[in-house]
PDB file of N, CA and C in Angstrom:
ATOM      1  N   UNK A   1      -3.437  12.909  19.898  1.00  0.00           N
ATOM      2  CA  UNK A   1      -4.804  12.501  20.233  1.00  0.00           C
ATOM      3  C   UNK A   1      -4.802  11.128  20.913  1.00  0.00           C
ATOM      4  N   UNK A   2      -4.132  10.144  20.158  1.00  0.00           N
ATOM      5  CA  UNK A   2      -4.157   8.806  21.256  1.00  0.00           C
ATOM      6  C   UNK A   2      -3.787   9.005  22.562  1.00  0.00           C
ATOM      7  N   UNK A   3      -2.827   9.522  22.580  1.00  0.00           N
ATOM      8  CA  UNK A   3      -1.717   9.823  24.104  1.00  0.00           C
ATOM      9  C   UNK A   3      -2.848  10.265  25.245  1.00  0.00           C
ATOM     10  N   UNK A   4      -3.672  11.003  24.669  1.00  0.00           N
ATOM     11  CA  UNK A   4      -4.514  11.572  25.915  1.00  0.00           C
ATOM     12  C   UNK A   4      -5.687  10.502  25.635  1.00  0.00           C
ATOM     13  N   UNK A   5      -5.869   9.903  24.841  1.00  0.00           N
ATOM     14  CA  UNK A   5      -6.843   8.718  25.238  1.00  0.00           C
ATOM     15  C   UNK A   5      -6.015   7.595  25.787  1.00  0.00           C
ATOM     16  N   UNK A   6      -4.941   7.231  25.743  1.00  0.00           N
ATOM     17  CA  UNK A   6      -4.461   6.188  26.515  1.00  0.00           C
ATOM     18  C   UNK A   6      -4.115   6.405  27.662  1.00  0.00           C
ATOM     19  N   UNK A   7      -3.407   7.763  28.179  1.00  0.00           N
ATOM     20  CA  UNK A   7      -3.693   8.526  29.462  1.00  0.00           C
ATOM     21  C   UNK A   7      -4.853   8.680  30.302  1.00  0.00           C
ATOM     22  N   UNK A   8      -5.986   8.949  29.403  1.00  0.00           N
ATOM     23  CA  UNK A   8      -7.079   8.910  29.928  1.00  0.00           C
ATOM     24  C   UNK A   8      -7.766   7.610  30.607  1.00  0.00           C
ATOM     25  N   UNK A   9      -7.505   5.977  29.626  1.00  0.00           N
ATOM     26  CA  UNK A   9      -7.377   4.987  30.031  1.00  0.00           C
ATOM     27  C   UNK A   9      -6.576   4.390  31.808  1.00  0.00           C
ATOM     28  N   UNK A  10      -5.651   5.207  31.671  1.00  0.00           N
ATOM     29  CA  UNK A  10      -4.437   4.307  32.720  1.00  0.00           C
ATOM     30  C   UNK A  10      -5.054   4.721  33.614  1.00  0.00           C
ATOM     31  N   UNK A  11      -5.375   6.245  33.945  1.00  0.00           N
ATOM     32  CA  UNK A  11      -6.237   6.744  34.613  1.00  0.00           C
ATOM     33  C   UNK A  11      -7.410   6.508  35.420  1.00  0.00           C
ATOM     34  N   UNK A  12      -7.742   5.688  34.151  1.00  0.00           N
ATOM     35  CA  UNK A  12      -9.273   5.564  34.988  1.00  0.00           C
ATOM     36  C   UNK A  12      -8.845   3.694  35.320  1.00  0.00           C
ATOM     37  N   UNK A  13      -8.082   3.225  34.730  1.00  0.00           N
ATOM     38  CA  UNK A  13      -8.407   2.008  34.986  1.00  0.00           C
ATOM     39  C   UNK A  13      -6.950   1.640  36.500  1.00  0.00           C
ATOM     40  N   UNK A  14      -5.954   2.357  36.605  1.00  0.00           N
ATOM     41  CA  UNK A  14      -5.194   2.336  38.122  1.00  0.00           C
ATOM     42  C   UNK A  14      -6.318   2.613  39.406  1.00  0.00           C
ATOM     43  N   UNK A  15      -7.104   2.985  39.852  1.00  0.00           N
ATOM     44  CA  UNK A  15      -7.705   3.240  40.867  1.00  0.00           C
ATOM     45  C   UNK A  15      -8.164   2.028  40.413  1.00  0.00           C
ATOM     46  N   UNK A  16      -9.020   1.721  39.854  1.00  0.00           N
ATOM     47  CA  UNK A  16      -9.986   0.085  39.701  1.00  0.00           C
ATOM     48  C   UNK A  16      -8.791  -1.150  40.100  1.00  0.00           C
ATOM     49  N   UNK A  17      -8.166  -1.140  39.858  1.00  0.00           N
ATOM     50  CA  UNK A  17      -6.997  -2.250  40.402  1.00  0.00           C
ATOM     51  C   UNK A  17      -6.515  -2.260  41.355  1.00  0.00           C
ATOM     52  N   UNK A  18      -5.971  -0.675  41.955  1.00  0.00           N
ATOM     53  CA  UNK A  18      -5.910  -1.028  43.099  1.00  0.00           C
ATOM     54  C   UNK A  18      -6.535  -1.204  44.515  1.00  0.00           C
ATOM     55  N   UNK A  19      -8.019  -0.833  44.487  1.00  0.00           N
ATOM     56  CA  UNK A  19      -9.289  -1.203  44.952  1.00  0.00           C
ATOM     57  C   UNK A  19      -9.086  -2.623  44.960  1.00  0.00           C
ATOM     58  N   UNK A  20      -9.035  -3.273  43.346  1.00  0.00           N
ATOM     59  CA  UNK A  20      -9.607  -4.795  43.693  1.00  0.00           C
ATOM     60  C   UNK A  20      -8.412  -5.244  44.172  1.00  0.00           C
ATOM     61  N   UNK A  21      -7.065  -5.244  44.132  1.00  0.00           N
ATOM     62  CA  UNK A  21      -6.111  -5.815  44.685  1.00  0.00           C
ATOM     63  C   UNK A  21      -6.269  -5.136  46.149  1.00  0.00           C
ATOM     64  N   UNK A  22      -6.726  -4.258  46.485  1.00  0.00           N
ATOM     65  CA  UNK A  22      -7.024  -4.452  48.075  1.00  0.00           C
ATOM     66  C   UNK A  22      -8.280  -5.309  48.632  1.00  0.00           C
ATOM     67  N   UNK A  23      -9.317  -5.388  47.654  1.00  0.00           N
ATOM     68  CA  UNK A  23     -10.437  -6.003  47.949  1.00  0.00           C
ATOM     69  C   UNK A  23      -9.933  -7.712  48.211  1.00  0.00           C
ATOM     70  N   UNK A  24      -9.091  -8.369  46.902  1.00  0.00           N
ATOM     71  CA  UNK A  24      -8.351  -9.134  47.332  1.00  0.00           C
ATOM     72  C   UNK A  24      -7.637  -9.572  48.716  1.00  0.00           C
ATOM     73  N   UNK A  25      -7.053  -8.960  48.226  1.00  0.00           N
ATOM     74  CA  UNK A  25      -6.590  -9.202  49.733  1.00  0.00           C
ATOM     75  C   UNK A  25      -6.940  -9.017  51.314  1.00  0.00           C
ATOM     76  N   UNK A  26      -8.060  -8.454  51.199  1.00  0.00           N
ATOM     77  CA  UNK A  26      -9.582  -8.142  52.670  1.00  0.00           C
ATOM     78  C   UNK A  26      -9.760  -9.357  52.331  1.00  0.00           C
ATOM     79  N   UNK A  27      -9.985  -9.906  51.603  1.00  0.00           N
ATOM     80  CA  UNK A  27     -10.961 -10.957  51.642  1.00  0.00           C
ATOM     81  C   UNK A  27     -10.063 -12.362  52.232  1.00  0.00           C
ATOM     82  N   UNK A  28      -8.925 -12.353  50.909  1.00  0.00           N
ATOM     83  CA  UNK A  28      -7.793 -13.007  51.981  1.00  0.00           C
ATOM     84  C   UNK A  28      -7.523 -13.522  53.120  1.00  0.00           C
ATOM     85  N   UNK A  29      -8.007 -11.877  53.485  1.00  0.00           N
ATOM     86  CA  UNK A  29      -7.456 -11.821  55.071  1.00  0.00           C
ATOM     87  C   UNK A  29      -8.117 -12.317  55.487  1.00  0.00           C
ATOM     88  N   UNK A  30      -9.924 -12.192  55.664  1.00  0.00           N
ATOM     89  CA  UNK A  30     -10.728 -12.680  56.005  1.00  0.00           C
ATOM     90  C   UNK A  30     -11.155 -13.880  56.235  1.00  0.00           C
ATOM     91  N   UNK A  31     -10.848 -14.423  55.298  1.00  0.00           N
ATOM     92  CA  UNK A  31     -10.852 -15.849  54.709  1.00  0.00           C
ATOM     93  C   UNK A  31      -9.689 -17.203  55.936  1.00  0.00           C
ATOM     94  N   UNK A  32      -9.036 -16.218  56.104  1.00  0.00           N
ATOM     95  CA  UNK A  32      -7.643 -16.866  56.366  1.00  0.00           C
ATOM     96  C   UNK A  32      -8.030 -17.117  58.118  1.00  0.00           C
ATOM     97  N   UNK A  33      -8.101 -15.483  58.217  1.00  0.00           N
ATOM     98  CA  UNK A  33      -8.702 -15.342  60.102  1.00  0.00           C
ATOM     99  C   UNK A  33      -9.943 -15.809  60.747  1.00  0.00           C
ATOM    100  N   UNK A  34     -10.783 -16.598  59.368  1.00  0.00           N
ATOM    101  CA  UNK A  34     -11.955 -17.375  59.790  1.00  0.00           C
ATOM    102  C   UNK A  34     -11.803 -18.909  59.994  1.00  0.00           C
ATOM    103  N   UNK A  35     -10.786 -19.270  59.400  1.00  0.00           N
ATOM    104  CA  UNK A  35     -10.669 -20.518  58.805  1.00  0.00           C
ATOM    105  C   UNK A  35      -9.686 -20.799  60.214  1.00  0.00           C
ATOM    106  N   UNK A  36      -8.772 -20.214  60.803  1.00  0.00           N
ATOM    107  CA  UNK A  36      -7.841 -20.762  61.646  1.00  0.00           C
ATOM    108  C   UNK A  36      -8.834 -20.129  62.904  1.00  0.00           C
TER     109      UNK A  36
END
């Protein structure tokens, strides 16, 4: 029973990270190509 709730966890919470670590880094970018 845990296994598929902690599965269920990784799950949902890997897409959310790697969204914001791309959002991160847009912004980054953004940030970077405005400034120079």
């Amino acid at each position: 029973m845990v296994e598929i709730l902690l599965s269920g966890i990784v799950l949902g919470l890997v897409p959310i990270t790697l969204i914001g670590l791309l959002m991160a880094a847009y912004f980054q970018y953004q940030r970077s190509k405005a400034a120079s």
